[in-house]
C-alpha atoms as a PDB file:
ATOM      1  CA  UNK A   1      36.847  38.467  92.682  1.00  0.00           C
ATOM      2  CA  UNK A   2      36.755  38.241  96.645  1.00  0.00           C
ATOM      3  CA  UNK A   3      34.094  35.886  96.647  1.00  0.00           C
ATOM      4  CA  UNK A   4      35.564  33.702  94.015  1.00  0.00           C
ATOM      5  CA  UNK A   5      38.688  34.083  96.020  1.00  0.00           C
ATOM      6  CA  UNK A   6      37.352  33.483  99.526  1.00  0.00           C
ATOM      7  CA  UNK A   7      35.677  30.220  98.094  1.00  0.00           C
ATOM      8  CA  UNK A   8      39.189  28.781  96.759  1.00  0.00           C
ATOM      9  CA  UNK A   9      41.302  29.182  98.893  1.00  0.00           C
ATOM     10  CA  UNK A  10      39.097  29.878 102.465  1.00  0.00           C
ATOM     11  CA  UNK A  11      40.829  33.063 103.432  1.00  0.00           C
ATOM     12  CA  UNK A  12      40.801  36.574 102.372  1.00  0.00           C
ATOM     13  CA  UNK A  13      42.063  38.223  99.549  1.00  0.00           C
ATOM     14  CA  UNK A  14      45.105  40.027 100.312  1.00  0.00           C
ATOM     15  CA  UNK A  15      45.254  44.006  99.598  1.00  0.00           C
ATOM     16  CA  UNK A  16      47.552  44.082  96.203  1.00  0.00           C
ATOM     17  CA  UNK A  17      45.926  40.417  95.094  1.00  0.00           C
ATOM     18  CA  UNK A  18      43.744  41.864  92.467  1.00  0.00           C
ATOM     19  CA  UNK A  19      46.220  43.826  91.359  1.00  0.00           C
ATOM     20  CA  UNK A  20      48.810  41.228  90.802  1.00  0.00           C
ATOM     21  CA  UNK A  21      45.924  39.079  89.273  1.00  0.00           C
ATOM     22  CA  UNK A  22      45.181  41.984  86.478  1.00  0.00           C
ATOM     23  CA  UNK A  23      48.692  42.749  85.946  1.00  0.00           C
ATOM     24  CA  UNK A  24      49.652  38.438  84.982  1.00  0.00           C
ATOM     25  CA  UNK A  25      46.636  38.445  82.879  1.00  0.00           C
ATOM     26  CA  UNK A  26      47.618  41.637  81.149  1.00  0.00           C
ATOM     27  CA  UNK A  27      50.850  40.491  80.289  1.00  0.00           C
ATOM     28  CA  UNK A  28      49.665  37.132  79.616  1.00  0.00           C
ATOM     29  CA  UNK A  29      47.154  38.925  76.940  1.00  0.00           C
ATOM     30  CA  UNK A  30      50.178  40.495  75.323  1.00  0.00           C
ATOM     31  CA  UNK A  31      51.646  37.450  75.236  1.00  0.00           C
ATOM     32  CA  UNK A  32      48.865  35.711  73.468  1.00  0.00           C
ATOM     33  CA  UNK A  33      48.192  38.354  70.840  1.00  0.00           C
ATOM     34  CA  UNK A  34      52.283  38.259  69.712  1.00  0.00           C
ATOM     35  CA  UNK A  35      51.787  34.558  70.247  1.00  0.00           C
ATOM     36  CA  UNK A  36      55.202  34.557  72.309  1.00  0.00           C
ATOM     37  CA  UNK A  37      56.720  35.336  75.522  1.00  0.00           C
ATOM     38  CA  UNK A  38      59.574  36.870  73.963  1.00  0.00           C
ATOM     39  CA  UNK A  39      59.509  40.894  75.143  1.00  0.00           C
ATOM     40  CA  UNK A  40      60.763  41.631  71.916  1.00  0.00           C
ATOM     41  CA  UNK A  41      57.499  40.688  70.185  1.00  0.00           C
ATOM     42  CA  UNK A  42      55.078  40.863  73.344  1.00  0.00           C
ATOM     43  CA  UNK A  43      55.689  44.544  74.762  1.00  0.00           C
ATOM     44  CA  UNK A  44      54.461  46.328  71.176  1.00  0.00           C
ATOM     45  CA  UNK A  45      50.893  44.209  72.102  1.00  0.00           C
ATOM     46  CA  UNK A  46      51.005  45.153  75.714  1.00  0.00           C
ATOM     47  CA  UNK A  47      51.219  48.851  74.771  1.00  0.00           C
ATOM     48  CA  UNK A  48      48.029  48.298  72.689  1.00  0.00           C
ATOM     49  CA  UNK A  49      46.194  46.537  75.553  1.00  0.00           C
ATOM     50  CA  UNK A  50      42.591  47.204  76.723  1.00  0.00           C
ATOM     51  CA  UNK A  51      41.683  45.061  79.453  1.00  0.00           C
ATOM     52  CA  UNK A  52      39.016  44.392  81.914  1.00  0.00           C
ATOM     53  CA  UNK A  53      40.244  43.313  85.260  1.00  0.00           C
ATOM     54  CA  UNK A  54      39.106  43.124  88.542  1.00  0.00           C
ATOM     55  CA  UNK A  55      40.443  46.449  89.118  1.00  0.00           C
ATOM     56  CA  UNK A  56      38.807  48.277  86.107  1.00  0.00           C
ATOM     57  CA  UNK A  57      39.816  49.149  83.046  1.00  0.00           C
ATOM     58  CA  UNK A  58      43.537  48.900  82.089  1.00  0.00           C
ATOM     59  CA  UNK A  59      45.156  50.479  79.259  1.00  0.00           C
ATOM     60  CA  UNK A  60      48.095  52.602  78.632  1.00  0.00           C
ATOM     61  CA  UNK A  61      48.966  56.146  77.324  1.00  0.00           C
ATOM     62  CA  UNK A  62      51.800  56.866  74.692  1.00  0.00           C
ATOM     63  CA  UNK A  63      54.438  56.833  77.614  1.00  0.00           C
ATOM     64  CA  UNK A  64      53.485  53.408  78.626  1.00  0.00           C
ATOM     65  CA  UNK A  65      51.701  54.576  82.013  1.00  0.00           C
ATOM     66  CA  UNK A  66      48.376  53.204  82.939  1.00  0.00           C
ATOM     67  CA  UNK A  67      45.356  55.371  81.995  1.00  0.00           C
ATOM     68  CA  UNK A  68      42.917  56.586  84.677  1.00  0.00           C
ATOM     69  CA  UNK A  69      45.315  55.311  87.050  1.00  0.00           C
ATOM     70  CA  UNK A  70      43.861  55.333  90.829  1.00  0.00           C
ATOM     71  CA  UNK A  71      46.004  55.376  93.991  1.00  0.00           C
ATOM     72  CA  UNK A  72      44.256  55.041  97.437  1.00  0.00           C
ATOM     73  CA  UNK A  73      46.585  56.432 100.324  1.00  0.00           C
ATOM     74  CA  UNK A  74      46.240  54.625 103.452  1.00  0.00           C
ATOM     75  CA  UNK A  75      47.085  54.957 107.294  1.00  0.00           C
ATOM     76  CA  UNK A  76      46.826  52.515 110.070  1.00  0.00           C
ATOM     77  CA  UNK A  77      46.041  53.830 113.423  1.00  0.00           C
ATOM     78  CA  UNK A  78      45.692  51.291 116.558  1.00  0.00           C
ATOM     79  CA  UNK A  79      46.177  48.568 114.168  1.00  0.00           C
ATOM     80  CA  UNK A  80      43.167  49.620 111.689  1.00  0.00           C
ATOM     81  CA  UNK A  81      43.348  50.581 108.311  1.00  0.00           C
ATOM     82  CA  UNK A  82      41.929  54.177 107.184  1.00  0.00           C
ATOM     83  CA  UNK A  83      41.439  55.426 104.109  1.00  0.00           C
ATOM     84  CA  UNK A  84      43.384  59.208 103.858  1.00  0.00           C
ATOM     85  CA  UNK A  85      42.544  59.928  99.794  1.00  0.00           C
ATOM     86  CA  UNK A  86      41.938  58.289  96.294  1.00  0.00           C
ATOM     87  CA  UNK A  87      43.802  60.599  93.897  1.00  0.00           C
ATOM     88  CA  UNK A  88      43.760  59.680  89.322  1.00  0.00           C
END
């Protein structure tokens, strides 16, 4: 994804870009398998999704929260970026 990025558009990927990128095409998935955009008919699909982004692997539990959800806690220190903790 960064290098197909990088080679686009000449510049970096942002932090939350991938994310962003798998959550559209997740939705846009949904939206394809009710064949419509209205939420109505799309958000029963998007609770059945399994998708492979650039991120991993996204699905959802019964409650509609992501499965094997990662967060990555950050802190910046004389203007660098350090990594504190990954926590699921």
């Amino acid at each position: 994804f960064k290098a197909a990025y990088k080679k686009k558009f000449n510049s970096d990927v942002q932090i939350y870009a991938p994310y962003v990128y798998d959550a559209v095409m997740v939705m846009v998935e949904a939206m394809k398998k009710a064949n419509s955009a209205e939420p109505a008919k799309y958000l029963p699909e998007l609770a059945k999704i399994n998708y492979k982004g650039v991120t991993g692997n996204i699905a959802f539990d019964a409650k509609g929260d992501i499965k094997d959800g990662t967060l990555t806690l950050y802190t910046y220190k004389g203007g660098k970026r350090t990594q504190l903790a990954v926590t699921k």
